[in-house]
Protein backbone atom coordinates (compact mmCIF):
# COMPACT_ATOMS: atom_id res chain seq x y z
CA UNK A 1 115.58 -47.41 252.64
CA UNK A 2 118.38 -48.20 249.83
CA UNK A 3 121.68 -46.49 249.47
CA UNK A 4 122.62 -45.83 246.01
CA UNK A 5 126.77 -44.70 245.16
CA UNK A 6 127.20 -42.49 242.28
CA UNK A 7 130.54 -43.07 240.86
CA UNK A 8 132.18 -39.64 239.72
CA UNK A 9 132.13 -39.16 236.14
CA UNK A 10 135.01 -39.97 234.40
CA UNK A 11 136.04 -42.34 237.26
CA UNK A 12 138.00 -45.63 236.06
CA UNK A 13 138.21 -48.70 237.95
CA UNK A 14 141.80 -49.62 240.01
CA UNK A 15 144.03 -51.03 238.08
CA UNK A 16 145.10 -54.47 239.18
CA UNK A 17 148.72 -55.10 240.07
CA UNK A 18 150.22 -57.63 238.72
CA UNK A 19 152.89 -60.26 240.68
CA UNK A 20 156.14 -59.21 240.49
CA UNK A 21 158.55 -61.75 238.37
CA UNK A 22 162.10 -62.54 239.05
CA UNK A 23 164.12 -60.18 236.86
CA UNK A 24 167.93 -60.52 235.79
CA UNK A 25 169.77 -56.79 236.71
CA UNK A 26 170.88 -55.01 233.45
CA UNK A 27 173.50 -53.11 235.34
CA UNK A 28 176.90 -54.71 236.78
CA UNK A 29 176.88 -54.96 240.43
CA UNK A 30 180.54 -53.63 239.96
CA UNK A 31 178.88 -50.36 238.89
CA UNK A 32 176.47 -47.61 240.45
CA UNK A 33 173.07 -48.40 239.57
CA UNK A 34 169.67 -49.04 241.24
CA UNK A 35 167.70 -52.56 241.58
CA UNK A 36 164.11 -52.90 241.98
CA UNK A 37 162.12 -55.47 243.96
CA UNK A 38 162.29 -58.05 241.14
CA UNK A 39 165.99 -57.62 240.56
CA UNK A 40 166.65 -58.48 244.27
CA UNK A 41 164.67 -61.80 243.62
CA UNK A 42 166.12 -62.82 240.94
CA UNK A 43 169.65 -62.02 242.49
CA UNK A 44 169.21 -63.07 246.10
CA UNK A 45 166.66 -66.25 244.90
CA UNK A 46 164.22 -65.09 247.25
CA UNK A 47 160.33 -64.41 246.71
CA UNK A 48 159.51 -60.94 247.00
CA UNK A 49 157.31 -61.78 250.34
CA UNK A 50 160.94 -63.17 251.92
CA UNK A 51 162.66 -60.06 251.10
CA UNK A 52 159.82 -57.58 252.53
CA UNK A 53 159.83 -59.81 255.49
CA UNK A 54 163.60 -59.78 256.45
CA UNK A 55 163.44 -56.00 256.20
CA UNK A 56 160.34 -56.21 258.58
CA UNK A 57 162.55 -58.18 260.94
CA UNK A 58 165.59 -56.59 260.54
CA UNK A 59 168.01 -59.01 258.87
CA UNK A 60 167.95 -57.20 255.61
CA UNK A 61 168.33 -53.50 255.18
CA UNK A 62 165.38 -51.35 254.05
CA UNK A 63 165.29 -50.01 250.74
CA UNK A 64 167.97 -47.29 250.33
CA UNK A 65 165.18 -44.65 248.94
CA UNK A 66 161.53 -44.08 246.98
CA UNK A 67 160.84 -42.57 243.69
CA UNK A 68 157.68 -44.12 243.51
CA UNK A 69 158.87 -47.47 243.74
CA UNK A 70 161.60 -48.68 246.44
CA UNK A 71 164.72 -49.61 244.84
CA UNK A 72 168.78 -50.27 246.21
CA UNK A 73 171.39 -49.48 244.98
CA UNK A 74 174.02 -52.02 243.63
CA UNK A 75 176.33 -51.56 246.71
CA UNK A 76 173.51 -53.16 248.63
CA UNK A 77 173.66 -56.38 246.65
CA UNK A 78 176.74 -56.51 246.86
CA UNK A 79 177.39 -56.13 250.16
CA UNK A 80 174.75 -58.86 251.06
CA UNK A 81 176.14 -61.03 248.59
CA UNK A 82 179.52 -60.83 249.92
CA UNK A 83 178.65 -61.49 253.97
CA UNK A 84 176.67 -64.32 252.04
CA UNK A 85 179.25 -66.12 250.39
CA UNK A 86 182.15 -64.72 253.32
CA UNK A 87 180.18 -65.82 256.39
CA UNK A 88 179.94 -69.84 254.50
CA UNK A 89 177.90 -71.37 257.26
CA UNK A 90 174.98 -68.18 256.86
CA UNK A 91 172.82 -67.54 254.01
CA UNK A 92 171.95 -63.71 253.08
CA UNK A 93 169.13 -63.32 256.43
CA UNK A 94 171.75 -64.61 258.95
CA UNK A 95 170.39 -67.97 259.63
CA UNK A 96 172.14 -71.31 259.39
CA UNK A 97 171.57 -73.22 256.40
């Protein structure tokens, strides 16, 4: 006996995602404004695999909301960035350098 699967008409394949790249914010972090994934990378020089796994453990925050797509908002970054470069012996996940 063979199984045959009928695709629906008018079905299209899944769209492949492609790798997120390391993107330079185009807002101040002195200003309100949202960063996606690839902002945070670029900003914090992490991979985005890093990132989701410091949120996982707990030594980075998780995203401050969804519209889709999780983003933060600048006061994030900055914050991070400044118990970062405050802290000296730490880097941004609370570990010793």
């Amino acid at each position: 006996m063979s199984v045959e699967f009928i695709k629906p008409a008018g079905a299209r394949p899944a769209a492949k995602r492609k790798p997120v790249k390391a993107t330079a914010p185009v807002v101040s972090l002195d200003q309100p404004g949202i960063l996606r994934i690839g902002n945070l990378m670029a900003v914090l020089g992490l991979i985005h695999a890093s990132i989701y796994a410091r949120v996982a453990d707990g030594r980075l925050p998780a995203p401050d909301g969804h519209d889709g797509r999780p983003y933060r908002g600048t006061e994030y970054v900055s914050a991070v960035l400044d118990s970062r470069y405050s802290a000296g012996a730490t880097n941004c996940a609370g570990s010793a350098k």
